[in-house]
C-alpha atoms as a PDB file:
ATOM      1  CA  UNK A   1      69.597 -64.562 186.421  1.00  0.00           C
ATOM      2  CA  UNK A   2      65.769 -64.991 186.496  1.00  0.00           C
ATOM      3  CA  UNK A   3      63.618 -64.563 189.964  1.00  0.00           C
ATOM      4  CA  UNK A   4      63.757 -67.119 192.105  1.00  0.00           C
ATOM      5  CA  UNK A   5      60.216 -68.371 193.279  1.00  0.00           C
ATOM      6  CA  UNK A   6      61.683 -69.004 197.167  1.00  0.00           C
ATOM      7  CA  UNK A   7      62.674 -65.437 197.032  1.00  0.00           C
ATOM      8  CA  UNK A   8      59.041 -64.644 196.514  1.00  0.00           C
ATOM      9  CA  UNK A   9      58.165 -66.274 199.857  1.00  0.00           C
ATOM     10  CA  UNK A  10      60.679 -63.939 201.707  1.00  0.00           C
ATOM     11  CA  UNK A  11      59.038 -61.099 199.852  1.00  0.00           C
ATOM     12  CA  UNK A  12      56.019 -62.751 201.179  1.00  0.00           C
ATOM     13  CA  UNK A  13      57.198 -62.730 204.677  1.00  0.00           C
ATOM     14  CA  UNK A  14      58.205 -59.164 204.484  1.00  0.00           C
ATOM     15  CA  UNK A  15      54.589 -57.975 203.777  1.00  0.00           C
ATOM     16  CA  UNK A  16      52.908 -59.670 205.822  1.00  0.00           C
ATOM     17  CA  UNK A  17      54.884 -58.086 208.935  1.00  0.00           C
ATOM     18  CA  UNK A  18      54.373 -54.570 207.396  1.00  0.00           C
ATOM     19  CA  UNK A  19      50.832 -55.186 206.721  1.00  0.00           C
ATOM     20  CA  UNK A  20      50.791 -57.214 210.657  1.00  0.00           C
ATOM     21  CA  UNK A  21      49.148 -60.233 209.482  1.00  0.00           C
ATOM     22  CA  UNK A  22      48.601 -62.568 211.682  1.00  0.00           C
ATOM     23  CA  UNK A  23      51.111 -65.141 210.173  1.00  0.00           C
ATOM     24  CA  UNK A  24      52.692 -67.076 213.136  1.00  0.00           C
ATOM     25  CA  UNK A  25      55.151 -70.123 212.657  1.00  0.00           C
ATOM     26  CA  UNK A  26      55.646 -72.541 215.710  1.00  0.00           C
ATOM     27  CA  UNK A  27      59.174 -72.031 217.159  1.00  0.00           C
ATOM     28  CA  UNK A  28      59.521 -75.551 217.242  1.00  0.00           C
ATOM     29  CA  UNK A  29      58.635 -75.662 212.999  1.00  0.00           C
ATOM     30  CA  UNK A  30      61.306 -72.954 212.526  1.00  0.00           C
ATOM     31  CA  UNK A  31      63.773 -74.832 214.371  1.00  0.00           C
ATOM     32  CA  UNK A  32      62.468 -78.089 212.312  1.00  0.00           C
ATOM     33  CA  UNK A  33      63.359 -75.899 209.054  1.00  0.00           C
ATOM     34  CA  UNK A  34      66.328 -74.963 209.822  1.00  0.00           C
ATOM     35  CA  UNK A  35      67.696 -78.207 211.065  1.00  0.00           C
ATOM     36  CA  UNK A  36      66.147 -79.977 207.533  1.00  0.00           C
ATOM     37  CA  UNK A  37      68.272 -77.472 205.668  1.00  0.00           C
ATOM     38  CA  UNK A  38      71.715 -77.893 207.183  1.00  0.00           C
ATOM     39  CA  UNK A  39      70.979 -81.880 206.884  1.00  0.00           C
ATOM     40  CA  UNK A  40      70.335 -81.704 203.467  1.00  0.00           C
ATOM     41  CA  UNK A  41      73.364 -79.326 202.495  1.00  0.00           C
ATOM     42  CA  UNK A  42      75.642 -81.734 205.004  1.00  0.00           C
ATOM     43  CA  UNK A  43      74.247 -84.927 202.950  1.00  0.00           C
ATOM     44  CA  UNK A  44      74.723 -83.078 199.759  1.00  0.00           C
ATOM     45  CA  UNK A  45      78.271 -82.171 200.691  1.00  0.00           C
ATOM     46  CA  UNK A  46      79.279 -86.011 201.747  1.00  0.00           C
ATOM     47  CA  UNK A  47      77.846 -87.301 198.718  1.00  0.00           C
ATOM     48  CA  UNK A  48      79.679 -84.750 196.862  1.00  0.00           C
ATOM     49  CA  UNK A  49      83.255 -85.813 199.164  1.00  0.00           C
ATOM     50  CA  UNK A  50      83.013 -89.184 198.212  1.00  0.00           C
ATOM     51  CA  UNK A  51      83.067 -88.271 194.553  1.00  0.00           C
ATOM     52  CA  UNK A  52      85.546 -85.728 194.808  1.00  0.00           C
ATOM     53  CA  UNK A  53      88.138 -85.952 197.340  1.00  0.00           C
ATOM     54  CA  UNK A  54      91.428 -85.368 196.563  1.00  0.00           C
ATOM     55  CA  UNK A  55      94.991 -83.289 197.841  1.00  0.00           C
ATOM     56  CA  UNK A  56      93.507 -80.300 195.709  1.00  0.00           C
ATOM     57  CA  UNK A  57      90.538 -79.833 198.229  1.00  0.00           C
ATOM     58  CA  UNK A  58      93.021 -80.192 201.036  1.00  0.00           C
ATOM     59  CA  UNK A  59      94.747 -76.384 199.432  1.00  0.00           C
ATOM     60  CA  UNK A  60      91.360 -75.680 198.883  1.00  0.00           C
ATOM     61  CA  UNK A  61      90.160 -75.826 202.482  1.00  0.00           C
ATOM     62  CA  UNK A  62      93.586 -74.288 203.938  1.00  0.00           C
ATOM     63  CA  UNK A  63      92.650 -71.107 201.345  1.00  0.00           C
ATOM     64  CA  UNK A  64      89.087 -70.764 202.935  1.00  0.00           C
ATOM     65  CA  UNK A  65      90.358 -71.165 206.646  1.00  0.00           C
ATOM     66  CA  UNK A  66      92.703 -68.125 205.839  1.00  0.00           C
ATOM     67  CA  UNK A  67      89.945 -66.507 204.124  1.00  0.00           C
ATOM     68  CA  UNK A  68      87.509 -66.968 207.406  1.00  0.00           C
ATOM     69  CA  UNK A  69      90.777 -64.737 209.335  1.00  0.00           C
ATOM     70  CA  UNK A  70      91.190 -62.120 206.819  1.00  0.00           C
ATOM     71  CA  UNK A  71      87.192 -61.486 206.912  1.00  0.00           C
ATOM     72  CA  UNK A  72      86.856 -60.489 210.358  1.00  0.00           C
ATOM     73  CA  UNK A  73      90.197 -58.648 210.050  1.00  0.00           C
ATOM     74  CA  UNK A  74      88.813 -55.970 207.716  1.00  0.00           C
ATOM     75  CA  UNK A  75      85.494 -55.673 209.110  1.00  0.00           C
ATOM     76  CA  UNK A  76      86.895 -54.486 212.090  1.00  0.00           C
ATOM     77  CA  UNK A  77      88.706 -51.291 211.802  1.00  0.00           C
ATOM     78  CA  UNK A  78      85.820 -50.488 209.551  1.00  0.00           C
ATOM     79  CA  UNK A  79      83.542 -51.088 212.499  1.00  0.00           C
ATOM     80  CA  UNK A  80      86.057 -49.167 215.083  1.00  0.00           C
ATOM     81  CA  UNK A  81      87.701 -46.356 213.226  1.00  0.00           C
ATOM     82  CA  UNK A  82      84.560 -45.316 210.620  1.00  0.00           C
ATOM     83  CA  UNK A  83      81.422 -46.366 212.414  1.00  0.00           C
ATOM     84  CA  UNK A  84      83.242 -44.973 216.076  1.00  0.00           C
ATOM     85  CA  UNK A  85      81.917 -48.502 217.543  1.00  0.00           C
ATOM     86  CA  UNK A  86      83.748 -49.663 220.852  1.00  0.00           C
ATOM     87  CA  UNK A  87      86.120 -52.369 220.554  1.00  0.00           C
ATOM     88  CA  UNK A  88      84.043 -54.705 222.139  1.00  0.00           C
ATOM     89  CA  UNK A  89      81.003 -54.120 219.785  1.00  0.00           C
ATOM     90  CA  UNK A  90      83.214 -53.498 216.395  1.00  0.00           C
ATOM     91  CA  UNK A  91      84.945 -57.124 217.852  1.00  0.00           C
ATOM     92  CA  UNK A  92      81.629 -58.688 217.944  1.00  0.00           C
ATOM     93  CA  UNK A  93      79.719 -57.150 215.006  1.00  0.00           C
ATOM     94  CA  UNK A  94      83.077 -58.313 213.138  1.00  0.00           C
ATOM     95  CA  UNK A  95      82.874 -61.807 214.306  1.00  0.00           C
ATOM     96  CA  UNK A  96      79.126 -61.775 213.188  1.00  0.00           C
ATOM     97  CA  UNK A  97      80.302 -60.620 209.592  1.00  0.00           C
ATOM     98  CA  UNK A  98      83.428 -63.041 209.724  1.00  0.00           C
ATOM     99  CA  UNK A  99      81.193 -66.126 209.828  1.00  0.00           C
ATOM    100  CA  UNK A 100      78.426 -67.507 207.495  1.00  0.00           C
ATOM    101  CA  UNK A 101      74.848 -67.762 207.079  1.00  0.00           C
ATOM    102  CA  UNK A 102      73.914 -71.362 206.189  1.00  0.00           C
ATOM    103  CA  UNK A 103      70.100 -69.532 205.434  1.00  0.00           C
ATOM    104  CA  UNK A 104      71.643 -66.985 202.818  1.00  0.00           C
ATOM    105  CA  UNK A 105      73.880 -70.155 201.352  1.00  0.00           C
ATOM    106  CA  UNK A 106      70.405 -72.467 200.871  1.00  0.00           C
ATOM    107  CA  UNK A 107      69.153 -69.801 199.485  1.00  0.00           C
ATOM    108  CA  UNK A 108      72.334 -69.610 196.621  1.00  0.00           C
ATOM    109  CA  UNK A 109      72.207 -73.505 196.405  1.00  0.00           C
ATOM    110  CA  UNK A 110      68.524 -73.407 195.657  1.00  0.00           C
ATOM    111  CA  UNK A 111      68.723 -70.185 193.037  1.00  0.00           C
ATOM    112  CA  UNK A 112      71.528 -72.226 191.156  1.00  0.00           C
ATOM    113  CA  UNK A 113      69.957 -75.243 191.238  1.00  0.00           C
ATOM    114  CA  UNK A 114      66.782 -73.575 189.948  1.00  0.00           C
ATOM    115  CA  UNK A 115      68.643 -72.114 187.065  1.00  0.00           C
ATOM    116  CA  UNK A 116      70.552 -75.021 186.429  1.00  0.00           C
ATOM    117  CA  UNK A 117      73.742 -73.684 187.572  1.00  0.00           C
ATOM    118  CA  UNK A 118      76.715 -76.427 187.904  1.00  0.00           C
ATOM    119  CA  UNK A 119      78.910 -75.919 191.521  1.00  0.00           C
ATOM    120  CA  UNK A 120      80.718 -77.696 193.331  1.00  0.00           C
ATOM    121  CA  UNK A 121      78.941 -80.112 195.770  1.00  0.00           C
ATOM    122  CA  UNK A 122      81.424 -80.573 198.578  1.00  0.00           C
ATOM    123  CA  UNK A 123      81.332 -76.789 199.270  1.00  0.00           C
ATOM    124  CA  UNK A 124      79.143 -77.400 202.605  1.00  0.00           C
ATOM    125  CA  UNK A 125      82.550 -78.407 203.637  1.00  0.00           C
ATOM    126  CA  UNK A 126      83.765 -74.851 203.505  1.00  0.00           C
ATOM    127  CA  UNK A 127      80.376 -73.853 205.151  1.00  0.00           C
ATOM    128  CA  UNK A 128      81.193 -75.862 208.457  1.00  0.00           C
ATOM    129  CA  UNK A 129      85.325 -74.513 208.141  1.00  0.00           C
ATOM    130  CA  UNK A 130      84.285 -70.950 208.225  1.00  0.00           C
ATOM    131  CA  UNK A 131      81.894 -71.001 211.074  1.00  0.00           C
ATOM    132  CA  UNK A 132      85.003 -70.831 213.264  1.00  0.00           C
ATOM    133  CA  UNK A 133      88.080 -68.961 212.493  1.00  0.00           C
ATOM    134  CA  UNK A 134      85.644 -65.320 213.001  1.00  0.00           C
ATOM    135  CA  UNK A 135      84.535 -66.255 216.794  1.00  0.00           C
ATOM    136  CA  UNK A 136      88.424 -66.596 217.343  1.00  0.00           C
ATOM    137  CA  UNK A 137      89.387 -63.372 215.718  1.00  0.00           C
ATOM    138  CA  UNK A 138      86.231 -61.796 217.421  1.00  0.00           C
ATOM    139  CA  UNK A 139      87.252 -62.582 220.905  1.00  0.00           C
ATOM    140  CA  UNK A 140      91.080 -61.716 220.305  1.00  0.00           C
ATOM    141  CA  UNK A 141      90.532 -58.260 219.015  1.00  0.00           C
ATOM    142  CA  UNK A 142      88.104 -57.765 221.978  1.00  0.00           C
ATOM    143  CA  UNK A 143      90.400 -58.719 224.824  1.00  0.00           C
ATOM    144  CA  UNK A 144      93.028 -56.308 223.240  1.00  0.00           C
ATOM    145  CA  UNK A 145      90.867 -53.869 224.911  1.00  0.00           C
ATOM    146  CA  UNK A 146      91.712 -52.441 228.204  1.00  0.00           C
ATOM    147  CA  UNK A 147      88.521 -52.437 228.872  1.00  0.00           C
ATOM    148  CA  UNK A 148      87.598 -55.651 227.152  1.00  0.00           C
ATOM    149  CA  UNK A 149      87.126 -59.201 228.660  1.00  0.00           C
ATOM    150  CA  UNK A 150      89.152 -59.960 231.209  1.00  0.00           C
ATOM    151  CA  UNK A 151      91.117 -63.657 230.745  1.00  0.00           C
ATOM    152  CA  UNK A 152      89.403 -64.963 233.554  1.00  0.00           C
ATOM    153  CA  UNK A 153      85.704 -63.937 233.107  1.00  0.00           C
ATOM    154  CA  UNK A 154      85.036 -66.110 229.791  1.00  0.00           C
ATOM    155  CA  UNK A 155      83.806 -69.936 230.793  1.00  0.00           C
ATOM    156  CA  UNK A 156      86.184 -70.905 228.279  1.00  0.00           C
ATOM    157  CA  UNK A 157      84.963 -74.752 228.459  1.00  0.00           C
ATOM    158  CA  UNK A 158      81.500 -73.412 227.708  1.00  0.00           C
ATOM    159  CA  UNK A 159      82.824 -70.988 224.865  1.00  0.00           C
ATOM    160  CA  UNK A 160      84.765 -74.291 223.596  1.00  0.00           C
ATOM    161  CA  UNK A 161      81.195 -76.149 223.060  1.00  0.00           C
ATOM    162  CA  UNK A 162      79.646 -72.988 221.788  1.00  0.00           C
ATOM    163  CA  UNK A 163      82.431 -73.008 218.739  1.00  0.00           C
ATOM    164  CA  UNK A 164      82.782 -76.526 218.367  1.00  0.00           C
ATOM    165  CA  UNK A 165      79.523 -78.521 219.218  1.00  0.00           C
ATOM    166  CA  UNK A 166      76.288 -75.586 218.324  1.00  0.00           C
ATOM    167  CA  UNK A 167      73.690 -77.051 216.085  1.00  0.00           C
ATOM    168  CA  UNK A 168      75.296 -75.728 212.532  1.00  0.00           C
ATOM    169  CA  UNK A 169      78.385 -77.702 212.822  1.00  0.00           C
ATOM    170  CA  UNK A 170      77.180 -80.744 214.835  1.00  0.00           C
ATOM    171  CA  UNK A 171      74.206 -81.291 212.124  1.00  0.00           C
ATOM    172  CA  UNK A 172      76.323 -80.190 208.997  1.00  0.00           C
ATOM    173  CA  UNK A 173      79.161 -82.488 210.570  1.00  0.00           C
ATOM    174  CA  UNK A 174      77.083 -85.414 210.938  1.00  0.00           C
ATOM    175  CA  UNK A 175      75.340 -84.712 207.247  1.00  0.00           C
ATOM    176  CA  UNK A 176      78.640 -85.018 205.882  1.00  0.00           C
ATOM    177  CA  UNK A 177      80.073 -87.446 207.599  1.00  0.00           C
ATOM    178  CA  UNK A 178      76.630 -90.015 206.582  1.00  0.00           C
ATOM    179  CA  UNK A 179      76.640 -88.951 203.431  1.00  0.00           C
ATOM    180  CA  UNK A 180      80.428 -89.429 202.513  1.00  0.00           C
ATOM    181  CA  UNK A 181      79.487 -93.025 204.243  1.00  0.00           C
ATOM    182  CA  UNK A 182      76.438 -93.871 202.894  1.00  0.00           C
ATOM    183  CA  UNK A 183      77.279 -92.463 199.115  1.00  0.00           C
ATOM    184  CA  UNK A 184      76.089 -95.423 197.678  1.00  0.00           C
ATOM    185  CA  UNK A 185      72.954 -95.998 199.707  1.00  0.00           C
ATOM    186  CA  UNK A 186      72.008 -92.397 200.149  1.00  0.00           C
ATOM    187  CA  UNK A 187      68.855 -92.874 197.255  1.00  0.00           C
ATOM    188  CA  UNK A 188      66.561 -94.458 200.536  1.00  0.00           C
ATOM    189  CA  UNK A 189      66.675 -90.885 202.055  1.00  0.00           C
ATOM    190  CA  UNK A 190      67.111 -88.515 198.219  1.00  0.00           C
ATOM    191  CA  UNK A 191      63.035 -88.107 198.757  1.00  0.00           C
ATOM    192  CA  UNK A 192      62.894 -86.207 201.497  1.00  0.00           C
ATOM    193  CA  UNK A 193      66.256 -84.294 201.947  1.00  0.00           C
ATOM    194  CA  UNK A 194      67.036 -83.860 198.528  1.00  0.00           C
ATOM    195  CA  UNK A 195      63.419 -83.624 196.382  1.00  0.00           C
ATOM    196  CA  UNK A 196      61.891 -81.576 199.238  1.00  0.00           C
ATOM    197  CA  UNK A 197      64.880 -79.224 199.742  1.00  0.00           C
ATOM    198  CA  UNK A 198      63.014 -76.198 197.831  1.00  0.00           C
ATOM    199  CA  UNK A 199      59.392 -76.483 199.123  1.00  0.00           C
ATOM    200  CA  UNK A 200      61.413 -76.109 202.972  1.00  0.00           C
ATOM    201  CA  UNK A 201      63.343 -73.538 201.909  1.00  0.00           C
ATOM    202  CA  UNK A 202      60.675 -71.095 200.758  1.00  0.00           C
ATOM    203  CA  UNK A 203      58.835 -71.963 203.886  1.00  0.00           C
ATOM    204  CA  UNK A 204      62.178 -71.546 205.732  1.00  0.00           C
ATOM    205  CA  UNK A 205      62.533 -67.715 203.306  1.00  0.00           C
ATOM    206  CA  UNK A 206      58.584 -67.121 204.461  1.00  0.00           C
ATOM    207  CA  UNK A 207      59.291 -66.799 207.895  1.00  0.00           C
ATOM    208  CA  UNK A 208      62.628 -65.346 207.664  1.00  0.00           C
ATOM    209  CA  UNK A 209      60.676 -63.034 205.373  1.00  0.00           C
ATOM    210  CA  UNK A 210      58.538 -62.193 208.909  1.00  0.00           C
ATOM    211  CA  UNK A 211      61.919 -61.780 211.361  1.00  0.00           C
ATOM    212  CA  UNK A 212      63.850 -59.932 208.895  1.00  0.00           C
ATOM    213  CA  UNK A 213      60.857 -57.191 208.746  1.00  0.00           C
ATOM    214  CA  UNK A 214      60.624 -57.012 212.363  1.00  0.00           C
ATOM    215  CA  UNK A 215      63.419 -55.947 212.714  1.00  0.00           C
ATOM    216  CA  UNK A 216      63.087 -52.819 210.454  1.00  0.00           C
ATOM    217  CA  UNK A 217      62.111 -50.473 213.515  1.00  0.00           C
ATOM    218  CA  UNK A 218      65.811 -51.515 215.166  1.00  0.00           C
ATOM    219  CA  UNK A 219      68.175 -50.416 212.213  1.00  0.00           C
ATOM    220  CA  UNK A 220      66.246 -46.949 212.057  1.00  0.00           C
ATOM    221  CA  UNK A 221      67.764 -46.691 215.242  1.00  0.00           C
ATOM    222  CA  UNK A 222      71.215 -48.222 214.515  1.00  0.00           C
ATOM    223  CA  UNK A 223      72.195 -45.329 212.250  1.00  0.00           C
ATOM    224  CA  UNK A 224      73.109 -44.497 208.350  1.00  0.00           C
ATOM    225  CA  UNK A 225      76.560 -45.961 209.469  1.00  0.00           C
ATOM    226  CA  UNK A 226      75.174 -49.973 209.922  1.00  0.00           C
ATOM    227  CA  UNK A 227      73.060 -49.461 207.135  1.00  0.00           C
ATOM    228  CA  UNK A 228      75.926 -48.830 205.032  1.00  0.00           C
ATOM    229  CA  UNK A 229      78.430 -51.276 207.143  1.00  0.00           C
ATOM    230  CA  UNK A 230      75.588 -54.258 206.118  1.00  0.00           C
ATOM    231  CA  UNK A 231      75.214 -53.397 202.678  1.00  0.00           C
ATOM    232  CA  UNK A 232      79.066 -52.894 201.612  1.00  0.00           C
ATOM    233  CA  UNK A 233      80.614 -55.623 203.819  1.00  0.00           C
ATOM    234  CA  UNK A 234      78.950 -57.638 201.948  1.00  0.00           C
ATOM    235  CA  UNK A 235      79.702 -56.822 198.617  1.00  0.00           C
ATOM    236  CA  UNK A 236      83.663 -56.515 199.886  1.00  0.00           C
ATOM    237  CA  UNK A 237      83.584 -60.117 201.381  1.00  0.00           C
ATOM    238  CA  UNK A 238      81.388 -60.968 197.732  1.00  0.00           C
ATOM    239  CA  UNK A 239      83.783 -59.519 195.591  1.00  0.00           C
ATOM    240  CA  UNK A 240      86.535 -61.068 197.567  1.00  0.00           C
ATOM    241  CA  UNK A 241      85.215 -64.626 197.764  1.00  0.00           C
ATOM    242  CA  UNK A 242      84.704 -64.305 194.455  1.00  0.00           C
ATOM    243  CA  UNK A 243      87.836 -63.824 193.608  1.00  0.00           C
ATOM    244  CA  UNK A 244      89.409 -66.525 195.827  1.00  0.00           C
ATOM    245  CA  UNK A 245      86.919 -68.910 194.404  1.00  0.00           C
ATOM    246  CA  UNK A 246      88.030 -68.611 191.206  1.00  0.00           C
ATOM    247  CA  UNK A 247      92.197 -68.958 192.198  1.00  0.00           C
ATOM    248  CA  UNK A 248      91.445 -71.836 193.840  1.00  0.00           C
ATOM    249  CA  UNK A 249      89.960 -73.589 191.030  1.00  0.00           C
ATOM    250  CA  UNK A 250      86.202 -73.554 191.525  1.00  0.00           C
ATOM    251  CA  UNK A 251      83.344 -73.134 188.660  1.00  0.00           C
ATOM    252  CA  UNK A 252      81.480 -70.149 188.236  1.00  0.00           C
ATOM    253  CA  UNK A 253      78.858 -71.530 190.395  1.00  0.00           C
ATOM    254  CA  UNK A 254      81.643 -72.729 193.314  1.00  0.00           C
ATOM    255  CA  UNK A 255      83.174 -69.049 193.376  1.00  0.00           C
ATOM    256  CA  UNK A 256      79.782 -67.718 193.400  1.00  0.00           C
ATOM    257  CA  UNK A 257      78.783 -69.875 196.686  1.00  0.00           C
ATOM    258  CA  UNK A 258      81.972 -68.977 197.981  1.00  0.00           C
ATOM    259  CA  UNK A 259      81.295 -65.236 197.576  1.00  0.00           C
ATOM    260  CA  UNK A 260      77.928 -65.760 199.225  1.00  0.00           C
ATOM    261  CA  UNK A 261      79.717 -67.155 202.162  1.00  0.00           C
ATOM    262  CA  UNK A 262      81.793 -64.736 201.908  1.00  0.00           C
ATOM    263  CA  UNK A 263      79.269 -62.157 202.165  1.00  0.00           C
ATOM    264  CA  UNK A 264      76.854 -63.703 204.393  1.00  0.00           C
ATOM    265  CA  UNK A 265      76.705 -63.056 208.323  1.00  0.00           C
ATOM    266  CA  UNK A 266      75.728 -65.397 210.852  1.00  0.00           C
ATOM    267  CA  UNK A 267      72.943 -65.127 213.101  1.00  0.00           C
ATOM    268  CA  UNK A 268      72.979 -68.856 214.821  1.00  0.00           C
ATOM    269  CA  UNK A 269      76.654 -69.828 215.639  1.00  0.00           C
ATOM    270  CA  UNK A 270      78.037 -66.731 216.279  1.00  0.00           C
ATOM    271  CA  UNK A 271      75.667 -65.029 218.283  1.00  0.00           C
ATOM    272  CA  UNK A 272      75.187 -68.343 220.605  1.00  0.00           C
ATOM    273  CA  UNK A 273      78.995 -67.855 221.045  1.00  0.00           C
ATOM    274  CA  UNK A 274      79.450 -64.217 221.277  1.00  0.00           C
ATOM    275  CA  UNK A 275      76.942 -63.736 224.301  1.00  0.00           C
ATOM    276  CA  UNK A 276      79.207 -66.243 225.896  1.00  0.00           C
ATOM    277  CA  UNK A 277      81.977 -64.453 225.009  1.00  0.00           C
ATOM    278  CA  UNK A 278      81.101 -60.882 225.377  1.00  0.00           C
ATOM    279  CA  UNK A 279      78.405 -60.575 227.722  1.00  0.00           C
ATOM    280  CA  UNK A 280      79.138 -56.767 227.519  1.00  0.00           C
ATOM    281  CA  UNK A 281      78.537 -56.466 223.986  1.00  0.00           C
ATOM    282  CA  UNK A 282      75.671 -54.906 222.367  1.00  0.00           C
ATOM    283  CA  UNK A 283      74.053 -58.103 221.005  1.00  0.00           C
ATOM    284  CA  UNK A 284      71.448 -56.513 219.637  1.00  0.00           C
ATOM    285  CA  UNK A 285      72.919 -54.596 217.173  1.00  0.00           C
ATOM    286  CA  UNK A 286      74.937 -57.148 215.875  1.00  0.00           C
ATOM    287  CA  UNK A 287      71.771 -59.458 215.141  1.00  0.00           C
ATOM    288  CA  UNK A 288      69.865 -56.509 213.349  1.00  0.00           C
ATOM    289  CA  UNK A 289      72.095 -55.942 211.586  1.00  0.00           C
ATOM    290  CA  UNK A 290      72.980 -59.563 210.297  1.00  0.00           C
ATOM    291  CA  UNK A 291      69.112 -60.094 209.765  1.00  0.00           C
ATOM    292  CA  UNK A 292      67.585 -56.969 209.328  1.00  0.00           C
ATOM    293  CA  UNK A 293      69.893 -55.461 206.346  1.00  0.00           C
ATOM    294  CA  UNK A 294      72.498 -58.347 205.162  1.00  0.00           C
ATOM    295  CA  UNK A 295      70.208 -61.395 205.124  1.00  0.00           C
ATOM    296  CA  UNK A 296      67.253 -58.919 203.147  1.00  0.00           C
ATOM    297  CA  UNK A 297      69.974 -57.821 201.088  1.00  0.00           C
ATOM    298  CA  UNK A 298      71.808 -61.050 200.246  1.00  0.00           C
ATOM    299  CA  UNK A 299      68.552 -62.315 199.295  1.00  0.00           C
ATOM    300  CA  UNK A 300      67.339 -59.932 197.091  1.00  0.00           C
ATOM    301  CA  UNK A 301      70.666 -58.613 195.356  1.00  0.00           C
ATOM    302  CA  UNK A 302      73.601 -59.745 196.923  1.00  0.00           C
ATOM    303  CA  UNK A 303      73.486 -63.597 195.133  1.00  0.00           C
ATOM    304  CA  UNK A 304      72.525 -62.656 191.416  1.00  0.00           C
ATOM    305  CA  UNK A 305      75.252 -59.406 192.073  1.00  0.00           C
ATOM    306  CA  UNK A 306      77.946 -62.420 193.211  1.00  0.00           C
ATOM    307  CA  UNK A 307      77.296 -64.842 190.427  1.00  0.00           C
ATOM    308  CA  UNK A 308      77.777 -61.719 188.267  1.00  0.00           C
ATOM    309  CA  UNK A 309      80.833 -61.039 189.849  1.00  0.00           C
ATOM    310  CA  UNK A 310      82.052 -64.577 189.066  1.00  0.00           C
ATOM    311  CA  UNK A 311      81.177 -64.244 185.264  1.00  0.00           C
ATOM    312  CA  UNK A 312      82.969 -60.976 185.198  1.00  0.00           C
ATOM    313  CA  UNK A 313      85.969 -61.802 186.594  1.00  0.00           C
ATOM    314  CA  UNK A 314      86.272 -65.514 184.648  1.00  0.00           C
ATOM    315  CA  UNK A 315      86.016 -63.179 181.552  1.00  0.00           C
END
């Protein structure tokens, strides 16, 4: 798979912090990028339901909700037992690693779609059914703990909008929902959403390029161990999505956006929902590690190693 130009912008980003340019993006442009790119991949997706819906995608989403349990499941005693974590950080670093990046999966949409790569299109559906099943898993592992969160110290009405109504599922909700509506009609907006999609996201990958390398100076201090833990989780959830991808019917392009989910950790939904959560739980580490070594990683290998992956294992 040839280099992606949008990849070169994250590159970008990542020099200019070492070399501490004065490069500064608004937070109110970030946010703007961000919220562009889960409107486009919701519209995408809804186009793509109308086209496609059927009783298959029904087994298909069931398989990825299970998948979005198991994730979290494994990360864990990796976390706990190898990495000597406490529960309440190995529950919450889990969580993190259980849920998906909808940067790392633009990024895979716009790599395919620059190589001319055929996936499925109503995979931002399985996007939005992932962000959830980890934050449960998360929280239940922690309060196993006698030490962990007590029943009644969670707001559980404000954990409940956390999960249900943060900006990733409301936006990529809504995207799908107007674009499985407005199927037909959807050309009046295709200019901005749709032909614009890769000049946001390398200016999206630019300043991600910028955070990512900030946050070099906090995994020297995490340890070998999270180093390790964010560059082989990956490839396990990877290899794994992969696989499921390709049972459940998808193209080599689905199963490789699959893996990438798979393999992606979140650093918008889950952290919003975690600190709710568990207050107690080193926060920190779990975002440096997300951002500082997966995202980078993802970026650079992880989504040319997945789509590899998928050709290997579809013989």
């Amino acid at each position: 798979m040839l280099f992606d130009v949008s990849i070169a912008f994250f590159l970008l980003g990542v020099v200019a912090r070492l070399l501490r340019a004065d490069i500064q993006f608004p937070a109110a442009l970030y946010q703007s990028l961000t919220l562009f790119l889960m409107i486009a991949i919701g519209l995408k997706g809804g186009v793509a339901l109308a086209e496609h819906a059927s009783l298959q995608l029904i087994g298909q989403s069931a398989a990825v909700i299970l998948f979005g349990f198991t994730l979290p499941l494994l990360a864990f005693p990796i976390l706990k037992n190898i990495g000597q974590l406490s529960r309440i950080d190995a529950a919450s670093i889990a969580a993190h690693y259980g849920s998906v990046s909808v940067g790392t999966y633009a990024v895979a949409v716009g790599v395919l779609e620059s190589q001319n790569i055929a996936y499925e299109a109503y995979i931002p559906l399985f996007v939005v059914l992932l962000e959830m099943p980890a934050i449960a898993i998360g929280i239940a592992l922690a309060k196993k703990s006698n030490g962990g969160v007590a029943s009644g110290s969670v707001d559980k009405r404000k954990l409940t909008h956390e999960i249900l109504c943060n900006q990733g599922v409301v936006v990529m909700v809504g995207g799908l929902i107007i674009g499985y509506l407005a199927a037909d009609n959807i050309s009046t907006i295709t200019p901005l959403f749709f032909d614009l999609f890769h000049g946001v996201l390398a200016l999206f990958l630019l300043e991600m390029g910028m955070v990512a390398a900030s946050r070099f100076d906090d995994i020297k201090r995490s340890g070998s161990f999270m180093l390790a833990f964010g560059v082989g989780m990956p490839l396990i959830g990877g290899l794994l999505g992969c696989v499921l991808g390709l049972s459940i019917g998808l193209s080599i392009g689905g199963a490789s956006l699959l893996a990438v989910l798979g393999a992606s950790a979140s650093y918008i939904a889950v952290p919003a929902a975690m600190r709710v959560a568990l207050p107690d739980a080193n926060h920190s580490l779990s975002i440096s590690a997300s951002l500082g070594i997966t995202f980078p990683f993802n970026v650079l290998v992880g989504i040319p190693t997945y789509f590899l992956f998928a050709q290997w294992l579809s013989g």
